[in-house]
Structure formats: structure tokens, C-alpha cells
C-alpha atoms as a PDB file:
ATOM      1  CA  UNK A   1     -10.429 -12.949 -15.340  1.00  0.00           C
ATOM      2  CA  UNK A   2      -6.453 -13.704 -14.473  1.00  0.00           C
ATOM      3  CA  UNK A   3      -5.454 -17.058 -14.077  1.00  0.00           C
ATOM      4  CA  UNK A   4      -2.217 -17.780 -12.093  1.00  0.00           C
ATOM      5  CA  UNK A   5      -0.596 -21.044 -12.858  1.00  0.00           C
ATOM      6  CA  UNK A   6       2.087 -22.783 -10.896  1.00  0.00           C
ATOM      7  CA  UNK A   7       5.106 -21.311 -13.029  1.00  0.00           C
ATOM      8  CA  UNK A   8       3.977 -17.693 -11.754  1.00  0.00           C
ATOM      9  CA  UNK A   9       4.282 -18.557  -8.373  1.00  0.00           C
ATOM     10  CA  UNK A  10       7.837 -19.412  -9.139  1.00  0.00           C
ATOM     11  CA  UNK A  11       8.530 -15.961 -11.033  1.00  0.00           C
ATOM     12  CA  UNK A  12       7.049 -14.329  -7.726  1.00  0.00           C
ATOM     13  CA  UNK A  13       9.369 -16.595  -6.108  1.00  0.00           C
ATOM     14  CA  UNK A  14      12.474 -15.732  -7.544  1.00  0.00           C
ATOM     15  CA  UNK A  15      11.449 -11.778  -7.875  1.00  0.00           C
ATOM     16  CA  UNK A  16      10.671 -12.029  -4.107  1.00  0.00           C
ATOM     17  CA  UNK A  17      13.701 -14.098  -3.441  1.00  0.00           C
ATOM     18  CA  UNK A  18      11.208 -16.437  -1.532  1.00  0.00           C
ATOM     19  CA  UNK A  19      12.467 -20.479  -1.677  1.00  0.00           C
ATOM     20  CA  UNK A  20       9.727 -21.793  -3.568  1.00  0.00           C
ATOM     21  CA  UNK A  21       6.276 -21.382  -5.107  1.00  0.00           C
ATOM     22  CA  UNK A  22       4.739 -22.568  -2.176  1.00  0.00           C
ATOM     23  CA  UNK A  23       6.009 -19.719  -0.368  1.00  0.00           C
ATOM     24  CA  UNK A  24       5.395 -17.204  -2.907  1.00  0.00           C
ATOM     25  CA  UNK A  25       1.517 -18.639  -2.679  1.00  0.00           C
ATOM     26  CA  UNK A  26       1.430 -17.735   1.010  1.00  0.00           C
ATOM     27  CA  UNK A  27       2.395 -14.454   0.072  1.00  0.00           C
ATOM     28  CA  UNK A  28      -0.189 -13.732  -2.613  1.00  0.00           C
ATOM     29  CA  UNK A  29      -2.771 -15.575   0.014  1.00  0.00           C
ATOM     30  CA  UNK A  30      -1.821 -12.915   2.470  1.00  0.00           C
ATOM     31  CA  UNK A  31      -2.572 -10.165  -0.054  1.00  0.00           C
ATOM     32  CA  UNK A  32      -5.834 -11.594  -0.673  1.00  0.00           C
ATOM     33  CA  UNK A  33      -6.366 -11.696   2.571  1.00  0.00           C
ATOM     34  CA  UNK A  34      -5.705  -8.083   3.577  1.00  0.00           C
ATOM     35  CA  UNK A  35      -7.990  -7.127   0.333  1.00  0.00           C
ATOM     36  CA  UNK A  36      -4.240  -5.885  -1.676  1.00  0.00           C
ATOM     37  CA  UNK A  37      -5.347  -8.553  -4.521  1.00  0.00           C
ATOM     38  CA  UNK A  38      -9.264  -9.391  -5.400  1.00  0.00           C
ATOM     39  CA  UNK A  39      -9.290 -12.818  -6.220  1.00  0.00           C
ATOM     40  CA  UNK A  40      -9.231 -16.526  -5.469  1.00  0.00           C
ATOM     41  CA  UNK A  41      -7.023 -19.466  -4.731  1.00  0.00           C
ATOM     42  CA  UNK A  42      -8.608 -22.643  -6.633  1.00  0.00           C
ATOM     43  CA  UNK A  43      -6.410 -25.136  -4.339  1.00  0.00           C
ATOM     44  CA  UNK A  44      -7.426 -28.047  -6.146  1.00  0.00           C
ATOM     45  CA  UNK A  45      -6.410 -27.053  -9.699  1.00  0.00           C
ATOM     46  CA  UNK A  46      -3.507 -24.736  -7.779  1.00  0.00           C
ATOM     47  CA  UNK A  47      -4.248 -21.132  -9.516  1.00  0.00           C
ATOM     48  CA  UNK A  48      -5.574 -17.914  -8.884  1.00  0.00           C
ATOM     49  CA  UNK A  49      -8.380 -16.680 -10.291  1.00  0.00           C
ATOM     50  CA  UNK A  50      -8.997 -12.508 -10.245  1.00  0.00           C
ATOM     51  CA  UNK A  51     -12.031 -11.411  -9.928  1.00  0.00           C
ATOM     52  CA  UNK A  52     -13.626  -9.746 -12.251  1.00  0.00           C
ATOM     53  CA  UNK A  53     -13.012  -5.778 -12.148  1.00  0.00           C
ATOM     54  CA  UNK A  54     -15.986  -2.885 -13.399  1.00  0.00           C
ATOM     55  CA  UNK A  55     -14.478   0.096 -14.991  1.00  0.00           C
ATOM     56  CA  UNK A  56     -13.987   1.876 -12.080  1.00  0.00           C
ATOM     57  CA  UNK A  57     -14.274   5.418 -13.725  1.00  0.00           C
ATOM     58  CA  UNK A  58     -18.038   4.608 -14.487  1.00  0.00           C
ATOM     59  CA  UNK A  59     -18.799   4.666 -10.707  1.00  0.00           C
ATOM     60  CA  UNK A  60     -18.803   7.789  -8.365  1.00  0.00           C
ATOM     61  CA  UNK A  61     -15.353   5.932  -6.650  1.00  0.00           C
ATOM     62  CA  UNK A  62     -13.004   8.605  -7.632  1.00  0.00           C
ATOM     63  CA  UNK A  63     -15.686  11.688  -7.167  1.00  0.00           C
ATOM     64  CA  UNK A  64     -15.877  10.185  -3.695  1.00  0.00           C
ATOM     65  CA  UNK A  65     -12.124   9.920  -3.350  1.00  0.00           C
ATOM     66  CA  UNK A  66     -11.546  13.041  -4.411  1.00  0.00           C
ATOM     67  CA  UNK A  67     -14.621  14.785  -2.402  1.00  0.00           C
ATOM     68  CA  UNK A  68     -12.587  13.088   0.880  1.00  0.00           C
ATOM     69  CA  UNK A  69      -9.155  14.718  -0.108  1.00  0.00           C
ATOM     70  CA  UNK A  70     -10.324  17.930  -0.757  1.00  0.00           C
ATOM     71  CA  UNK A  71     -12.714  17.663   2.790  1.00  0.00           C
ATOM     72  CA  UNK A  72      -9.747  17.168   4.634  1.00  0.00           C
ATOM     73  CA  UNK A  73      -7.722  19.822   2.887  1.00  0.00           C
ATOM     74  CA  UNK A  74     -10.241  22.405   4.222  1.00  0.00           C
ATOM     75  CA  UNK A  75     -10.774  20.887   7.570  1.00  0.00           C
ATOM     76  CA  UNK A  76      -6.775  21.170   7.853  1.00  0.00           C
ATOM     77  CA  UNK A  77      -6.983  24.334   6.697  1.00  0.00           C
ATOM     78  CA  UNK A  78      -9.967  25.624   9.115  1.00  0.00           C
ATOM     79  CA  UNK A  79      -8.083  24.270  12.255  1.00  0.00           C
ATOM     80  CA  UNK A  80      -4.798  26.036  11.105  1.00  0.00           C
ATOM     81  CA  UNK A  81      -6.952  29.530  10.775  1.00  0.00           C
ATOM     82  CA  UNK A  82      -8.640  28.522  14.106  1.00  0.00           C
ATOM     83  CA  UNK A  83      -5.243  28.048  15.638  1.00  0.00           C
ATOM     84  CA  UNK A  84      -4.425  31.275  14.437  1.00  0.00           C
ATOM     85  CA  UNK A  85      -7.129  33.261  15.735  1.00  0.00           C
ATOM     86  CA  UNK A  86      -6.708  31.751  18.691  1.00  0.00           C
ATOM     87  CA  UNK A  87      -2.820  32.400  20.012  1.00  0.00           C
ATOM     88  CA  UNK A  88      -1.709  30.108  22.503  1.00  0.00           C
ATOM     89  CA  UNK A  89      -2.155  30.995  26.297  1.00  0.00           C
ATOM     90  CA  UNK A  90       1.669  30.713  26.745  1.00  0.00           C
ATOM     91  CA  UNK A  91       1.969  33.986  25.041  1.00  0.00           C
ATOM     92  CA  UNK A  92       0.326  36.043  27.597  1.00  0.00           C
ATOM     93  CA  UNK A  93       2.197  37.937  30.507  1.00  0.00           C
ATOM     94  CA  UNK A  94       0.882  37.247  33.912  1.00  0.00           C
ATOM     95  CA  UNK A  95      -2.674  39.043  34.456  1.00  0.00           C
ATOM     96  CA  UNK A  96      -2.654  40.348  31.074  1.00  0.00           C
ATOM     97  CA  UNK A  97      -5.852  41.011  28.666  1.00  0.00           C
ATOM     98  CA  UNK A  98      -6.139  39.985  24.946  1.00  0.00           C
ATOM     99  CA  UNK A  99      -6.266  43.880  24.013  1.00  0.00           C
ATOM    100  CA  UNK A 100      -3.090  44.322  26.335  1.00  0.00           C
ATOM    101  CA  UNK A 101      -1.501  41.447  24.379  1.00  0.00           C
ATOM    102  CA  UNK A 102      -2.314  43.408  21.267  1.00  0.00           C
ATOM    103  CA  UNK A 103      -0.878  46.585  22.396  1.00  0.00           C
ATOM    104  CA  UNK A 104       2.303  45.033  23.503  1.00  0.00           C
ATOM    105  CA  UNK A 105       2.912  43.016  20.217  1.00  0.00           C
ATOM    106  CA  UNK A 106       2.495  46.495  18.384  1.00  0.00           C
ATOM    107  CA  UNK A 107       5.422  48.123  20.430  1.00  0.00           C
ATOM    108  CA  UNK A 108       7.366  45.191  19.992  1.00  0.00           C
ATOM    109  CA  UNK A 109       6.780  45.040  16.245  1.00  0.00           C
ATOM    110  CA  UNK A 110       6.905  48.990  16.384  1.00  0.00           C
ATOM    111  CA  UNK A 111      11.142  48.802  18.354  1.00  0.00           C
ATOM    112  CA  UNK A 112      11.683  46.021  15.336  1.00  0.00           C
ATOM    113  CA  UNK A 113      11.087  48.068  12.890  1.00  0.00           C
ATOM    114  CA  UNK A 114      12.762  51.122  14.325  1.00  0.00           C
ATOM    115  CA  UNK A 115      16.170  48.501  14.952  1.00  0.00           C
ATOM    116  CA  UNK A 116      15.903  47.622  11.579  1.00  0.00           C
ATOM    117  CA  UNK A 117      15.869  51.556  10.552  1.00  0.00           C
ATOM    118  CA  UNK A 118      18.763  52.452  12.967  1.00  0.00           C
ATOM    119  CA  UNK A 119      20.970  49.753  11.839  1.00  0.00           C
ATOM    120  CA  UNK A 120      20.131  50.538   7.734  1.00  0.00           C
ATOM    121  CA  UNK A 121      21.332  54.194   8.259  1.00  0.00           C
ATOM    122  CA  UNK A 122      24.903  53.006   9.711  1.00  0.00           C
END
């Protein structure tokens, strides 16, 4: 365990550019609060005890951690595909059908690529 003395709070202090220890105590307070430190404030004796830490490489923590990156990787990448597959209604002209859509993207891609020919040979 870490013991914080009164003198530390004054390096946090300074570092922080806080006025005085006190202050830099309600800042480390805070972080114990919001779970950024684990650890305790003995008020009495005025330091700060850290709690005691496992090795946290001999737990399943970072398999876990890991295991939720990579799930969300793939569920990104299954809504992109999904997306995809499934063009936007926008895209459509008035009244027309998703193999009409098709055909008309084919011409279109079809004059591109006979522009791009034409304007290669001048």
C-alpha cells in the first residue's frame, strides 16, 4: 500500500497550481470519488492510503477488455455492410424499382467510363 503524507499534497499543489494542500486534498478526494484513484483518506492521521492492487494480468480483465473492443469493431463493421446493402431511399427516382435503380446506375457508370475514354484519346 501507498501512503500520502501532508508534503505530497503540497507537490500536487504546486504541480496543479492549486493554493494549498488542502485544496490539492479535495482534488485527490474527488478522484477517489469518481473511482480515478482506489484508495482512502485517513482524516485523522491526514494521508492516503491505496488500496491494495492484484496483478491485474492474472485475471480475465484484459481478455474481457479486449473481447469488448473487438465486439464492437465487428458490430461497426456489420452496420457499415448493412448500410451498404441497403442504399438509402433518397437515391431512387420517383416510382422506380430496386432492379430499375440497378439498371440506371450501370448506364451511368457505363457514359463515365465512355467520358473518361473520349477525353483520353484527345
Amino acid at each position: 500500500a501507498f501512503l500520502m503524507s501532508t508534503r505530497i499534497y503540497q507537490d500536487i499543489a504546486t504541480k496543479l497550481g492549486l493554493e494549498s494542500a488542502e485544496d490539492a486534498a479535495g482534488v485527490v478526494a474527488k478522484a477517489i470519488v469518481d473511482g480515478v484513484i482506489d484508495a482512502s483518506i485517513d482524516y485523522e492521521q491526514q494521508f492516503l492510503k491505496s488500496k491494495q492492487k492484484f496483478d491485474l494480468y492474472s485475471s480475465c480483465e484484459p481478455q474481457k477488455a479486449l473481447h469488448k473492443r473487438i465486439a464492437f469493431c465487428l458490430q461497426m463493421h456489420n452496420d457499415t455492410v448493412k448500410s451498404m446493402a441497403y442504399p438509402d431511399t433518397g437515391d431512387a427516382k420517383d416510382g422506380e424499382t430496386a432492379e430499375e435503380r440497378r439498371e440506371r446506375e450501370k448506364r451511368e457508370m457505363a457514359d463515365m467510363d465512355d467520358d473518361d475514354d473520349d477525353e483520353m484519346l484527345v
